[in-house]
C-alpha atoms as a PDB file:
ATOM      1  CA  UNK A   1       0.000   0.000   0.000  1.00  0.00           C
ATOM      2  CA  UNK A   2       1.406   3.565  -0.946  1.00  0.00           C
ATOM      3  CA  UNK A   3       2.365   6.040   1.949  1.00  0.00           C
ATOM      4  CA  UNK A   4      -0.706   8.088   0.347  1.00  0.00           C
ATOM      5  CA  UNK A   5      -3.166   5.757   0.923  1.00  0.00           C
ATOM      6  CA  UNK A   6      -2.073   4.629   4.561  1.00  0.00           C
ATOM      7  CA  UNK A   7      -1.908   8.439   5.655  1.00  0.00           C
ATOM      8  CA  UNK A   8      -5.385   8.984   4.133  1.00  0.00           C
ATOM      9  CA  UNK A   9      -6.782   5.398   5.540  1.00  0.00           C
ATOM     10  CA  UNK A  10      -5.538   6.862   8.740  1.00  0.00           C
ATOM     11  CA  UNK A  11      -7.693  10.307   8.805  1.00  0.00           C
ATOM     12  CA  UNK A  12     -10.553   8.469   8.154  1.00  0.00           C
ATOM     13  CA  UNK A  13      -9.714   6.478  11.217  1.00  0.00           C
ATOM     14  CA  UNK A  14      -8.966   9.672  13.106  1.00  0.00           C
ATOM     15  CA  UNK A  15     -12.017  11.227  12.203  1.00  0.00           C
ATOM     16  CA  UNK A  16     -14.251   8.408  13.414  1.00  0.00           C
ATOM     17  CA  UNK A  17     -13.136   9.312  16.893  1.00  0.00           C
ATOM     18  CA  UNK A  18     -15.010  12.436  17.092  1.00  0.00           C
ATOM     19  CA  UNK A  19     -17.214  11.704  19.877  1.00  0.00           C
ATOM     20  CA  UNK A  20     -18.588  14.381  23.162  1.00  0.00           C
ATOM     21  CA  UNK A  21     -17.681  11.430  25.614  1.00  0.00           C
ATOM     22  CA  UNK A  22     -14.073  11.530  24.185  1.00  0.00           C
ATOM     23  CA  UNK A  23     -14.277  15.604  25.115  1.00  0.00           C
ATOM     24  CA  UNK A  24     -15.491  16.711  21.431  1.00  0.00           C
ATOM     25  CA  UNK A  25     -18.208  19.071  21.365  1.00  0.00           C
ATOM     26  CA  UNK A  26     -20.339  16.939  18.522  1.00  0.00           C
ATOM     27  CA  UNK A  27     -20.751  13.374  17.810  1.00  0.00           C
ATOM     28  CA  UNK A  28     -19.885  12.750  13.894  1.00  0.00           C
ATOM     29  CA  UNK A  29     -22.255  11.349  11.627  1.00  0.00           C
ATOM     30  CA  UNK A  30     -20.857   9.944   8.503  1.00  0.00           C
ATOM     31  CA  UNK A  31     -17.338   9.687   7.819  1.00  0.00           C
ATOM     32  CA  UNK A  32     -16.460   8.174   4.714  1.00  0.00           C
ATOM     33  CA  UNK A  33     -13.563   8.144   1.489  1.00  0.00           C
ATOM     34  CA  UNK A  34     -16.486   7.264  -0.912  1.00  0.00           C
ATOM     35  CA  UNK A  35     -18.239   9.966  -3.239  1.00  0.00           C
ATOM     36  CA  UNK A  36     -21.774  10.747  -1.789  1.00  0.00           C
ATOM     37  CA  UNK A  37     -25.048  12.234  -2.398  1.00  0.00           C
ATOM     38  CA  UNK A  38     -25.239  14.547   0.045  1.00  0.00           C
ATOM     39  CA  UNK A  39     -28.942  14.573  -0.503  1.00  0.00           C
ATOM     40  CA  UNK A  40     -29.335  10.978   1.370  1.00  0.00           C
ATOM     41  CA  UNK A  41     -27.254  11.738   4.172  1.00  0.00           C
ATOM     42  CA  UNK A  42     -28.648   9.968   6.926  1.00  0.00           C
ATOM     43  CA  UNK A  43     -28.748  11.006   9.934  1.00  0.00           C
ATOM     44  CA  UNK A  44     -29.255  15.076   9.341  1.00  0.00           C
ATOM     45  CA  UNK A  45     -28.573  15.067  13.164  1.00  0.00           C
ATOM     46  CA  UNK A  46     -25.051  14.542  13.297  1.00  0.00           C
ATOM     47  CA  UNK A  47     -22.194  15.872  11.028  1.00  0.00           C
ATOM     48  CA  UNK A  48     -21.010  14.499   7.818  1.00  0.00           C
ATOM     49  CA  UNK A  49     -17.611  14.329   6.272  1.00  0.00           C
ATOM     50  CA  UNK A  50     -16.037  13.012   3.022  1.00  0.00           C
ATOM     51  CA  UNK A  51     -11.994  12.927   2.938  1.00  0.00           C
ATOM     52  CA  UNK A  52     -10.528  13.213  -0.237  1.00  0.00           C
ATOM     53  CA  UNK A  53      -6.819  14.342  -1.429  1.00  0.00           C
ATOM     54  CA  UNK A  54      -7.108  16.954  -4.037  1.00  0.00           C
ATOM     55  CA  UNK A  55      -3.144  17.328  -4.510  1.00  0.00           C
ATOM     56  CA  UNK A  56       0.223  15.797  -4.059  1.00  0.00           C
ATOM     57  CA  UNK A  57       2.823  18.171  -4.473  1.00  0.00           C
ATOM     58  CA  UNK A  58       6.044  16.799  -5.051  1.00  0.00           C
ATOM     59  CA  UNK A  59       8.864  19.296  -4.457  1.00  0.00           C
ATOM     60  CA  UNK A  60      11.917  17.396  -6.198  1.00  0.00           C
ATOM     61  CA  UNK A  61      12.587  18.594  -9.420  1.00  0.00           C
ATOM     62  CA  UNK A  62      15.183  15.193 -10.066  1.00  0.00           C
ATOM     63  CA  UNK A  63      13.786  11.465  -9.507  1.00  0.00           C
ATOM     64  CA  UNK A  64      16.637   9.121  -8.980  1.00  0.00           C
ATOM     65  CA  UNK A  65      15.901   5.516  -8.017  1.00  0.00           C
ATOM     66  CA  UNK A  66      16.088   5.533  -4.364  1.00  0.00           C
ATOM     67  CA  UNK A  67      15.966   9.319  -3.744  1.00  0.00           C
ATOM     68  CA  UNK A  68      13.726  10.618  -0.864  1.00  0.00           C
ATOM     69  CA  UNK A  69      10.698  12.801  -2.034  1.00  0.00           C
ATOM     70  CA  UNK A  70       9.228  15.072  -0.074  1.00  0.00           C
ATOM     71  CA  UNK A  71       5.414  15.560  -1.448  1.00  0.00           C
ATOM     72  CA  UNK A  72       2.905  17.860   0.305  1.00  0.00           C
ATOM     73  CA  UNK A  73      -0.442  16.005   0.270  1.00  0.00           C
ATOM     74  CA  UNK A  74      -3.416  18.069   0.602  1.00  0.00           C
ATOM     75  CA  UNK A  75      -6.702  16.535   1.819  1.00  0.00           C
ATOM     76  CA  UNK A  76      -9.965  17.825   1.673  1.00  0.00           C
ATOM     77  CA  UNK A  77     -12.205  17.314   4.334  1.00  0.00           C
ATOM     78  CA  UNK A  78     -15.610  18.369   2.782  1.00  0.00           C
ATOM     79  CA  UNK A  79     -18.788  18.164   5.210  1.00  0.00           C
ATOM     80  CA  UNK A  80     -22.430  19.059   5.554  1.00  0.00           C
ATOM     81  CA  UNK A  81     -23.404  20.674   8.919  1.00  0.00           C
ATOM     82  CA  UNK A  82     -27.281  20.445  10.030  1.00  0.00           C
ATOM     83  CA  UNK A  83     -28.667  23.190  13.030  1.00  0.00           C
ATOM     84  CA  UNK A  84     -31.766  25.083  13.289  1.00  0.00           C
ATOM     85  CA  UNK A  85     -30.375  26.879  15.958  1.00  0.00           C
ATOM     86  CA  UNK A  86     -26.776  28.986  16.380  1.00  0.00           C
ATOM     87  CA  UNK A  87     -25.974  27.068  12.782  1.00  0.00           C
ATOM     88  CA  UNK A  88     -22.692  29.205  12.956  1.00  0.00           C
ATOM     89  CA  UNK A  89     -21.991  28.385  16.630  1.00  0.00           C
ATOM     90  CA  UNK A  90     -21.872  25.205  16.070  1.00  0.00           C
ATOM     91  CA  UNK A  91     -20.308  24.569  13.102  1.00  0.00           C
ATOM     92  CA  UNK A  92     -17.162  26.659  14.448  1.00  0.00           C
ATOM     93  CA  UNK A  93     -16.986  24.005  17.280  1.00  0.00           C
ATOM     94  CA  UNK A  94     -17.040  20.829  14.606  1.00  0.00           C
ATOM     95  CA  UNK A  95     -14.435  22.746  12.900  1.00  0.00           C
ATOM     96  CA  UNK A  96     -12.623  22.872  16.096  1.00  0.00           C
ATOM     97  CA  UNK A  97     -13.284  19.572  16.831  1.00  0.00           C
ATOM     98  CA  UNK A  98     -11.596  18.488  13.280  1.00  0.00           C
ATOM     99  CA  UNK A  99      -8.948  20.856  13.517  1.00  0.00           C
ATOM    100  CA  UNK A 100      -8.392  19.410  17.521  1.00  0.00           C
ATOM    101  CA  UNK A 101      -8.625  15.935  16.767  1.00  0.00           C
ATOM    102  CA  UNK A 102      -6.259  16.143  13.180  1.00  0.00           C
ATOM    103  CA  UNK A 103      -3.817  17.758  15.198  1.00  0.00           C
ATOM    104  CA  UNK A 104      -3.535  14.852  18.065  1.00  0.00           C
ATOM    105  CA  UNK A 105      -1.424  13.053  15.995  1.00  0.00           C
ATOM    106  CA  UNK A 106       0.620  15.153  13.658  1.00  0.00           C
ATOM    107  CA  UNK A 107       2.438  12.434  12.047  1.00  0.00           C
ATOM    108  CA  UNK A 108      -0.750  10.479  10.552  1.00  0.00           C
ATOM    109  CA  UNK A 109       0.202   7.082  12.532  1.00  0.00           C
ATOM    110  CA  UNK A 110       4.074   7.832  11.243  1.00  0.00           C
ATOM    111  CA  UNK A 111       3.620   8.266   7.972  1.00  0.00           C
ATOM    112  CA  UNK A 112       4.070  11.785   7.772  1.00  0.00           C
ATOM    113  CA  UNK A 113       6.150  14.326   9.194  1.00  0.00           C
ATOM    114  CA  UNK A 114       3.823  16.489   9.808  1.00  0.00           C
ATOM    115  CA  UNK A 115       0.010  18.127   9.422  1.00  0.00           C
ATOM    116  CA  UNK A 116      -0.854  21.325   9.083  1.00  0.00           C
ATOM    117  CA  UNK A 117      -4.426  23.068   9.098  1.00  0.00           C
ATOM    118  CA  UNK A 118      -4.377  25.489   5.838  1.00  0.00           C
ATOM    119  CA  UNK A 119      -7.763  26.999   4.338  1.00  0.00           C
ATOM    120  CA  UNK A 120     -11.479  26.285   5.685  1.00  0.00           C
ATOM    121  CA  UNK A 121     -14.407  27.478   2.693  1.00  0.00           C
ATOM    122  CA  UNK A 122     -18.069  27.344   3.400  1.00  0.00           C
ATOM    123  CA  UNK A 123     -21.181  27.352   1.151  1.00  0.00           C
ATOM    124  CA  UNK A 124     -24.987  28.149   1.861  1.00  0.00           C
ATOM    125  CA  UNK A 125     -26.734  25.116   1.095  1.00  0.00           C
ATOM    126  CA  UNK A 126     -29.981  25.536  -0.436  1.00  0.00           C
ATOM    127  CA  UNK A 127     -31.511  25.013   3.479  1.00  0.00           C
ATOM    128  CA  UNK A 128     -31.011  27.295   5.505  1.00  0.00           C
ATOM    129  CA  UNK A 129     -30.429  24.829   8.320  1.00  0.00           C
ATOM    130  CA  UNK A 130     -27.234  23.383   6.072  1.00  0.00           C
ATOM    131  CA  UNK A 131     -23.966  24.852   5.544  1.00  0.00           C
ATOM    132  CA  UNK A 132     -21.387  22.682   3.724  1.00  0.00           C
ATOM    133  CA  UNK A 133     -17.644  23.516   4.598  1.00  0.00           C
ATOM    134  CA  UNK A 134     -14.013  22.244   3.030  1.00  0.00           C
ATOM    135  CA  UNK A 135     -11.571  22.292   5.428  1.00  0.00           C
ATOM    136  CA  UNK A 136      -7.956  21.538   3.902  1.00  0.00           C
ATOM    137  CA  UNK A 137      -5.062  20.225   5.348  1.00  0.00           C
ATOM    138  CA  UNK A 138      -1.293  20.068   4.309  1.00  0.00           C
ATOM    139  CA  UNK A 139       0.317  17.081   4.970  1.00  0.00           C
ATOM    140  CA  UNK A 140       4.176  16.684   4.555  1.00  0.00           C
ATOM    141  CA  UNK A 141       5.793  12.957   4.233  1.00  0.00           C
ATOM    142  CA  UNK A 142       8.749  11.445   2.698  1.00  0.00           C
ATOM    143  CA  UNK A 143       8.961   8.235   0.316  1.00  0.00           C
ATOM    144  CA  UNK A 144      11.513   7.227  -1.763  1.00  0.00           C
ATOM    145  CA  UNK A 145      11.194   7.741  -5.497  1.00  0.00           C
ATOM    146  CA  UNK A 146       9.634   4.468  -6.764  1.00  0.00           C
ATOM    147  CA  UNK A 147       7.771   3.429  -4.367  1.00  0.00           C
ATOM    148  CA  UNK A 148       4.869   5.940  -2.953  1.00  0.00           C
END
């Protein structure tokens, strides 16, 4: 399995753990790696997420068999928020609870160096009790050329 792959099996895994008895301040719904409709997401009472990478960034300019790259991975974490009441409130504390939970273990169950928080977008949805949010992270890690 490429070093992509295990970091991104592992934020799944991470996110899974957002939970109020673990100390988060929402329960998460869905969490999945698989496209969606988010039209059938079931149940509108909890949060949903989809993880996907959207780049890989590799800064080496030569490839020589058995060089180290250094590649910048950046994953998306797109979700779908549900409140009819303090919408905003509370989807600042999910993001919180993403950005808290992704930064527990920096090195993505060592396959990274590290993970950094980068650019959060939201979008009206066409409820007004939705809001749908991308929340990107920068991941660096190392592999050597040939072998991802």
């Amino acid at each position: 399995m490429v070093v992509r792959e295990r970091i991104l099996d592992n934020i799944e895994t991470t996110l899974k753990g957002i939970k109020t008895v673990d100390g988060y301040n929402e329960n998460v719904g869905l969490v999945t790696r698989e496209i969606y409709n988010w039209t059938n997401l079931s149940p509108r009472d909890k949060p949903a997420v989809i993880i996907q990478w959207v780049q890989d960034d590799k800064s080496n300019d030569i490839n020589i068999e058995g060089q180290h790259i250094l590649s910048f991975l950046r994953v998306r974490i797109r979700g779908v928020y549900y409140s009819k009441t303090d919408l905003e409130g509370k989807l600042n504390d999910f993001l919180e609870d993403i950005e808290k939970i992704m930064s527990a273990d920096q090195t993505r169950g060592g396959y990274a160096n590290y993970t950094s928080p980068d650019v959060i977008n939201t979008y009206q949805s066409e409820s007004e009790f939705n809001v749908i949010f991308d929340f990107d992270f920068v991941i660096q890690y190392v592999y050597v050329y040939g072998s991802p």
